[in-house]
N, C-alpha and C. Protein backbone atom coordinates (compact mmCIF):
# COMPACT_ATOMS: atom_id res chain seq x y z
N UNK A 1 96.50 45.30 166.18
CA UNK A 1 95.24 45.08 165.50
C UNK A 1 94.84 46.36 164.76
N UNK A 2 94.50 46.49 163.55
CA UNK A 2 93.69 47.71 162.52
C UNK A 2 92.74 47.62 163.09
N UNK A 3 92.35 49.28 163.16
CA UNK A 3 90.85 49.60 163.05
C UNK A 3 90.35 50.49 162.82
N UNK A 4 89.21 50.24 161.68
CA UNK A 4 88.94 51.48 160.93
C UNK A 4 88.26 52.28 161.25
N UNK A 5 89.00 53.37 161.28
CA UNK A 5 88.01 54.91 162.03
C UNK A 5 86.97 55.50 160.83
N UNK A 6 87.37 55.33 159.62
CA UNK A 6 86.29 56.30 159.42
C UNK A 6 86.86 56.77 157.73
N UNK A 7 86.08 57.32 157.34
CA UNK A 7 86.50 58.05 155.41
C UNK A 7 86.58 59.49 155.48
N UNK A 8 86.89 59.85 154.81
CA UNK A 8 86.98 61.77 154.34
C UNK A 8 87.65 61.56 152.81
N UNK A 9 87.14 62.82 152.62
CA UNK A 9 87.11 63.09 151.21
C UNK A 9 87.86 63.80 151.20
N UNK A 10 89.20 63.87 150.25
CA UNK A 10 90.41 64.77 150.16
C UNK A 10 90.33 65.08 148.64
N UNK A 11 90.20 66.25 148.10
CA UNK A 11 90.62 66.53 146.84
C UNK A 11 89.54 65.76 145.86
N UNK A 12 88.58 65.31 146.33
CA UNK A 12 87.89 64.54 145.31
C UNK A 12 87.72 62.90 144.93
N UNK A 13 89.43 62.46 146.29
CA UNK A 13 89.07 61.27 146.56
C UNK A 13 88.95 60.77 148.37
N UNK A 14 88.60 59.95 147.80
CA UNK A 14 87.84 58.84 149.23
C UNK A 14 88.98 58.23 149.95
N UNK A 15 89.31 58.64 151.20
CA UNK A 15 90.72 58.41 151.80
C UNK A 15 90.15 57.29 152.68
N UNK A 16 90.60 56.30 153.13
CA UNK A 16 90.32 55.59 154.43
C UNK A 16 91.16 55.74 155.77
N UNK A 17 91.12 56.20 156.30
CA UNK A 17 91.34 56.02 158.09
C UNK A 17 91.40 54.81 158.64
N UNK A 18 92.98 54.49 158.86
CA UNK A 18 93.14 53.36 159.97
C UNK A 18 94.36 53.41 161.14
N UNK A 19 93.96 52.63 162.21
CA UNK A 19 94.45 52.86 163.14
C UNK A 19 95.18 51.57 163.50
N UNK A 20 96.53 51.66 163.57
CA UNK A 20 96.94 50.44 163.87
C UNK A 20 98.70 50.62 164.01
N UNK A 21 98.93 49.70 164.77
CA UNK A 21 100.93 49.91 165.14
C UNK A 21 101.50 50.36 163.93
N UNK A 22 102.44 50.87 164.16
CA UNK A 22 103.51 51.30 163.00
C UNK A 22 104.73 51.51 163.73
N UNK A 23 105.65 51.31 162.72
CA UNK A 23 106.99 50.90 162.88
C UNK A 23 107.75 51.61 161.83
N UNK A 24 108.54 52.82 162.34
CA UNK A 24 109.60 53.02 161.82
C UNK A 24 110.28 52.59 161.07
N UNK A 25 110.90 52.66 159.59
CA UNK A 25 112.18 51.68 158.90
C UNK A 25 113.05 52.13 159.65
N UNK A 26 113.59 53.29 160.15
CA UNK A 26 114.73 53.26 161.21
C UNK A 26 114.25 53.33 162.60
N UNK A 27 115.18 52.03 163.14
CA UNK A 27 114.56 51.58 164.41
C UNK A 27 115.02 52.84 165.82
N UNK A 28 115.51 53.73 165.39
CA UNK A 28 115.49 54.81 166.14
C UNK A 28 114.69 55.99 166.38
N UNK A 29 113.64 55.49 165.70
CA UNK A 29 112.40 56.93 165.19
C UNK A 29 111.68 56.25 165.39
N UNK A 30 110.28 57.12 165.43
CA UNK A 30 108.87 56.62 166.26
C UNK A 30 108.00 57.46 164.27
N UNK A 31 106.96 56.07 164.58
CA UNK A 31 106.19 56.46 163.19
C UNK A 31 104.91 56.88 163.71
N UNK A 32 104.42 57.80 163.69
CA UNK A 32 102.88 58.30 163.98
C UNK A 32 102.02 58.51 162.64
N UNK A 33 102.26 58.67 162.26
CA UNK A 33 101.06 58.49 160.51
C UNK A 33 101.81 58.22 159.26
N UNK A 34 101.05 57.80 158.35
CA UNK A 34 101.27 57.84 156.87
C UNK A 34 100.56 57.94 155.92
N UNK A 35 100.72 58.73 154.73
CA UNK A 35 99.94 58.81 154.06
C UNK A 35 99.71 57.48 152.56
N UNK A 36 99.32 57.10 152.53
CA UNK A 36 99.30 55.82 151.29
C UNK A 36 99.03 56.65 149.91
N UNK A 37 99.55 56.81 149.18
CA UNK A 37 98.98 57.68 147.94
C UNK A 37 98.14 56.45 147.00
N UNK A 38 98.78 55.51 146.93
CA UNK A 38 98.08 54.42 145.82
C UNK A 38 97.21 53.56 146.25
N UNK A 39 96.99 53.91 147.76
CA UNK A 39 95.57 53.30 148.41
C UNK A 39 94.93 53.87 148.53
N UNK A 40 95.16 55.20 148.96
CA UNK A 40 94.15 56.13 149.30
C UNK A 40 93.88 56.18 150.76
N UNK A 41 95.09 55.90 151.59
CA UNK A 41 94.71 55.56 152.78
C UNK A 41 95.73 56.38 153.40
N UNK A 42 95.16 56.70 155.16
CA UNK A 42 96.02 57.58 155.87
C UNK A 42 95.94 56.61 157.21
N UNK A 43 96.99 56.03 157.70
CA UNK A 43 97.01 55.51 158.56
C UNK A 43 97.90 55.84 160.12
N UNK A 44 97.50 55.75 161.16
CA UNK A 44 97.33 56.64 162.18
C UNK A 44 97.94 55.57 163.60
N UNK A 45 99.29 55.66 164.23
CA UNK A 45 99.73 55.40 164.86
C UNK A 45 98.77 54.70 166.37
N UNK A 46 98.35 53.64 166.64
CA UNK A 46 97.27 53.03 167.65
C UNK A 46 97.85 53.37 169.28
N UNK A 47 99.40 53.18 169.38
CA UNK A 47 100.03 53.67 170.52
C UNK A 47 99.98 55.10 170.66
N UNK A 48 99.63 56.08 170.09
CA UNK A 48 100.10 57.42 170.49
C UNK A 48 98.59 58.31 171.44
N UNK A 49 98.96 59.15 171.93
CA UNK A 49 97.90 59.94 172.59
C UNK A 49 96.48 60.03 171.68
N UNK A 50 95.21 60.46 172.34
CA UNK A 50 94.37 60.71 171.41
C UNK A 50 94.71 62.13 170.61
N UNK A 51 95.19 62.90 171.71
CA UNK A 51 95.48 64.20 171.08
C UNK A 51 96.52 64.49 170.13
N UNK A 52 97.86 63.77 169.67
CA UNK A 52 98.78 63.76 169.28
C UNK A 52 98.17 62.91 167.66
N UNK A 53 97.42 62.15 167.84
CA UNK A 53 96.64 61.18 167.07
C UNK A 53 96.11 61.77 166.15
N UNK A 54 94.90 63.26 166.41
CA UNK A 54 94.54 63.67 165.59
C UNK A 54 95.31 65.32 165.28
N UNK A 55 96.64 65.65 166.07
CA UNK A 55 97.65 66.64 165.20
C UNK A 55 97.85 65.46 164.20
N UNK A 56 98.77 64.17 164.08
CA UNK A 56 99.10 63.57 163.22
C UNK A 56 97.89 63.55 162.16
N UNK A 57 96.68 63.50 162.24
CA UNK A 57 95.84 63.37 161.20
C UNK A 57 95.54 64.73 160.33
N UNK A 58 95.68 65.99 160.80
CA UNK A 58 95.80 66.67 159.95
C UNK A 58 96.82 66.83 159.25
N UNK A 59 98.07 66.40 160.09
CA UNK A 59 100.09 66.26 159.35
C UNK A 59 99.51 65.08 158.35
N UNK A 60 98.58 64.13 158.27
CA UNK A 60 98.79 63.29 156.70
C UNK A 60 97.47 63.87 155.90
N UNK A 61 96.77 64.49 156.64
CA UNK A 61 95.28 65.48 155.58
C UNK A 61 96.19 66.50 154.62
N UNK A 62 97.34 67.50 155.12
CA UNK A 62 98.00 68.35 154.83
C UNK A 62 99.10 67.43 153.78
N UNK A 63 99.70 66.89 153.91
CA UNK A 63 100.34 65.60 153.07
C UNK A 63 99.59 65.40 151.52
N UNK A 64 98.17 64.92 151.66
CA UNK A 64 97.16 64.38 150.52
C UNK A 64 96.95 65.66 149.80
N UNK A 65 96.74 66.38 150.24
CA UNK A 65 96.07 67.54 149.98
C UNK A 65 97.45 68.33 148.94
N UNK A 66 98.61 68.25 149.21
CA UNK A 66 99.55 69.14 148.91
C UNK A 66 100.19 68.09 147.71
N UNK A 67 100.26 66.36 147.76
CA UNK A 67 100.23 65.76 147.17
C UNK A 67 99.24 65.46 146.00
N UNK A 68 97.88 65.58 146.18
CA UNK A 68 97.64 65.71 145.09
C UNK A 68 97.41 67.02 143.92
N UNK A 69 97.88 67.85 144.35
CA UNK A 69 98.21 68.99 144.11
C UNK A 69 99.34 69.69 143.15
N UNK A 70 100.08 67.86 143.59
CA UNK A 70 101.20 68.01 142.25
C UNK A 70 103.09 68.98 143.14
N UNK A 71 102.42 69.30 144.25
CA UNK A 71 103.48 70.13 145.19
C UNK A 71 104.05 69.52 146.41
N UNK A 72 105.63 69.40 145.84
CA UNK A 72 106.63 68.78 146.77
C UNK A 72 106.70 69.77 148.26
N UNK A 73 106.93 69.19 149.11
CA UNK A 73 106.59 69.88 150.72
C UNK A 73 108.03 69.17 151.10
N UNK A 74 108.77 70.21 152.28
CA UNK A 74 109.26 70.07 153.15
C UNK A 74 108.49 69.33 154.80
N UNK A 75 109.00 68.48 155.51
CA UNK A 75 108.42 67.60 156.35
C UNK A 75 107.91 69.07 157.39
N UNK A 76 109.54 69.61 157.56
CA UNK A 76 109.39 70.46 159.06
C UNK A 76 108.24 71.76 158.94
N UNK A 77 107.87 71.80 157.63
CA UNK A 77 106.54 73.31 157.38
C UNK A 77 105.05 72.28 157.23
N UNK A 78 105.24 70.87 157.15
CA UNK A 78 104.11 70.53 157.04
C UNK A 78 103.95 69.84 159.19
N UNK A 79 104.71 69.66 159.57
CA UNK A 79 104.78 69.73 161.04
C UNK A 79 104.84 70.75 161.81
N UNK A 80 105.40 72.35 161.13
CA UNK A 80 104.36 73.37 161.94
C UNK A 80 103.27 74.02 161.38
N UNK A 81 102.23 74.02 160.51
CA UNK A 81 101.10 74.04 160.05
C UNK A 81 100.24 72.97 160.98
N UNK A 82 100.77 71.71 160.44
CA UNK A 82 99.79 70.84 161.30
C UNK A 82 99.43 71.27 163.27
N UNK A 83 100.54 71.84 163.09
CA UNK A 83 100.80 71.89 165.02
C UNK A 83 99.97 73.40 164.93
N UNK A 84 99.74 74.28 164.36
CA UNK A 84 98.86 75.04 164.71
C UNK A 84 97.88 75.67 163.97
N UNK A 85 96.81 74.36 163.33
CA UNK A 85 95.77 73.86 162.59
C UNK A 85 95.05 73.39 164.60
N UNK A 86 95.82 72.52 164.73
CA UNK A 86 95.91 71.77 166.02
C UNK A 86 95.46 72.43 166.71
N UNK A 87 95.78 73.84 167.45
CA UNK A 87 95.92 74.34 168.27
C UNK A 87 94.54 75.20 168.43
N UNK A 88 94.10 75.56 166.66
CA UNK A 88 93.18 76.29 166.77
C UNK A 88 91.75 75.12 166.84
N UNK A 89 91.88 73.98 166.86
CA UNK A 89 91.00 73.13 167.15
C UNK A 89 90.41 72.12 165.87
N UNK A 90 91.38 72.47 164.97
CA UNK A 90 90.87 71.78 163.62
C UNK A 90 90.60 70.40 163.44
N UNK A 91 92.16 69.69 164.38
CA UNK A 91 91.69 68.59 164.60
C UNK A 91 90.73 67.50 165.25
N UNK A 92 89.80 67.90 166.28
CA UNK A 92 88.75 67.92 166.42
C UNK A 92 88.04 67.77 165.36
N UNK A 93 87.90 68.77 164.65
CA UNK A 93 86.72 69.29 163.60
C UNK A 93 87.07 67.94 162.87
N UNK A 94 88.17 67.79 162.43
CA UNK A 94 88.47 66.54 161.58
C UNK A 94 88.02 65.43 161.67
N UNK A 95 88.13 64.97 163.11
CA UNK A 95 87.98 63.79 163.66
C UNK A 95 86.36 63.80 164.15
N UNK A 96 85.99 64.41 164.51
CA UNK A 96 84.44 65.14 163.56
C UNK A 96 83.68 64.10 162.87
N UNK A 97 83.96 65.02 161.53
CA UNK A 97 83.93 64.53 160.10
C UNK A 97 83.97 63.34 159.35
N UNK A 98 85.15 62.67 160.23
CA UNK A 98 84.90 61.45 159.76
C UNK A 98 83.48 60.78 159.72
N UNK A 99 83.24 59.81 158.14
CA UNK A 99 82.41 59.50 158.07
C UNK A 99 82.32 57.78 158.41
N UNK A 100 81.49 57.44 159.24
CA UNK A 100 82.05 55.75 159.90
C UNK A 100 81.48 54.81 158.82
């Protein structure tokens, strides 16, 4: 089942927050977020920890942000940024922010 957490404003646009199963295209990998560029949406793995939930939400904030920016990113520098954004408590702050 989706469910919508909430909006933030990235870069000037209006992102939506949702929470709901996701599924890997390879059935050997686990999907915890995504970023939608032509929706405007960041959507957020419903099985995973709360805490793991919102590292993943700054790993697709960091995504939008670098994307609309016009700048191609490597996965593994946008997964250790996110992991210690995390650490210093950002994600919190994020999950915060959201506006319901």
């Amino acid at each position: 089942m989706q469910k919508n957490v909430g909006k933030i404003e990235i870069g000037g646009h209006s992102y939506e927050v949702l929470e709901l199963e996701l599924v890997h295209e390879e059935s050997n990998k686990e999907l915890y977020g995504r970023h939608e560029v032509k929706t405007n949406t960041i959507l957020l793995n419903n099985t995973i920890h709360p805490d793991r939930k919102k590292e993943t939400f700054i790993h697709e904030v960091l995504h939008a942000i670098l994307l609309n920016g016009g700048h191609e990113h490597p996965e593994h520098i946008i997964d250790c940024i996110s992991n210690g954004l995390f650490q210093l408590g950002v994600g919190e702050h994020l999950w915060k922010s959201l506006k319901k």
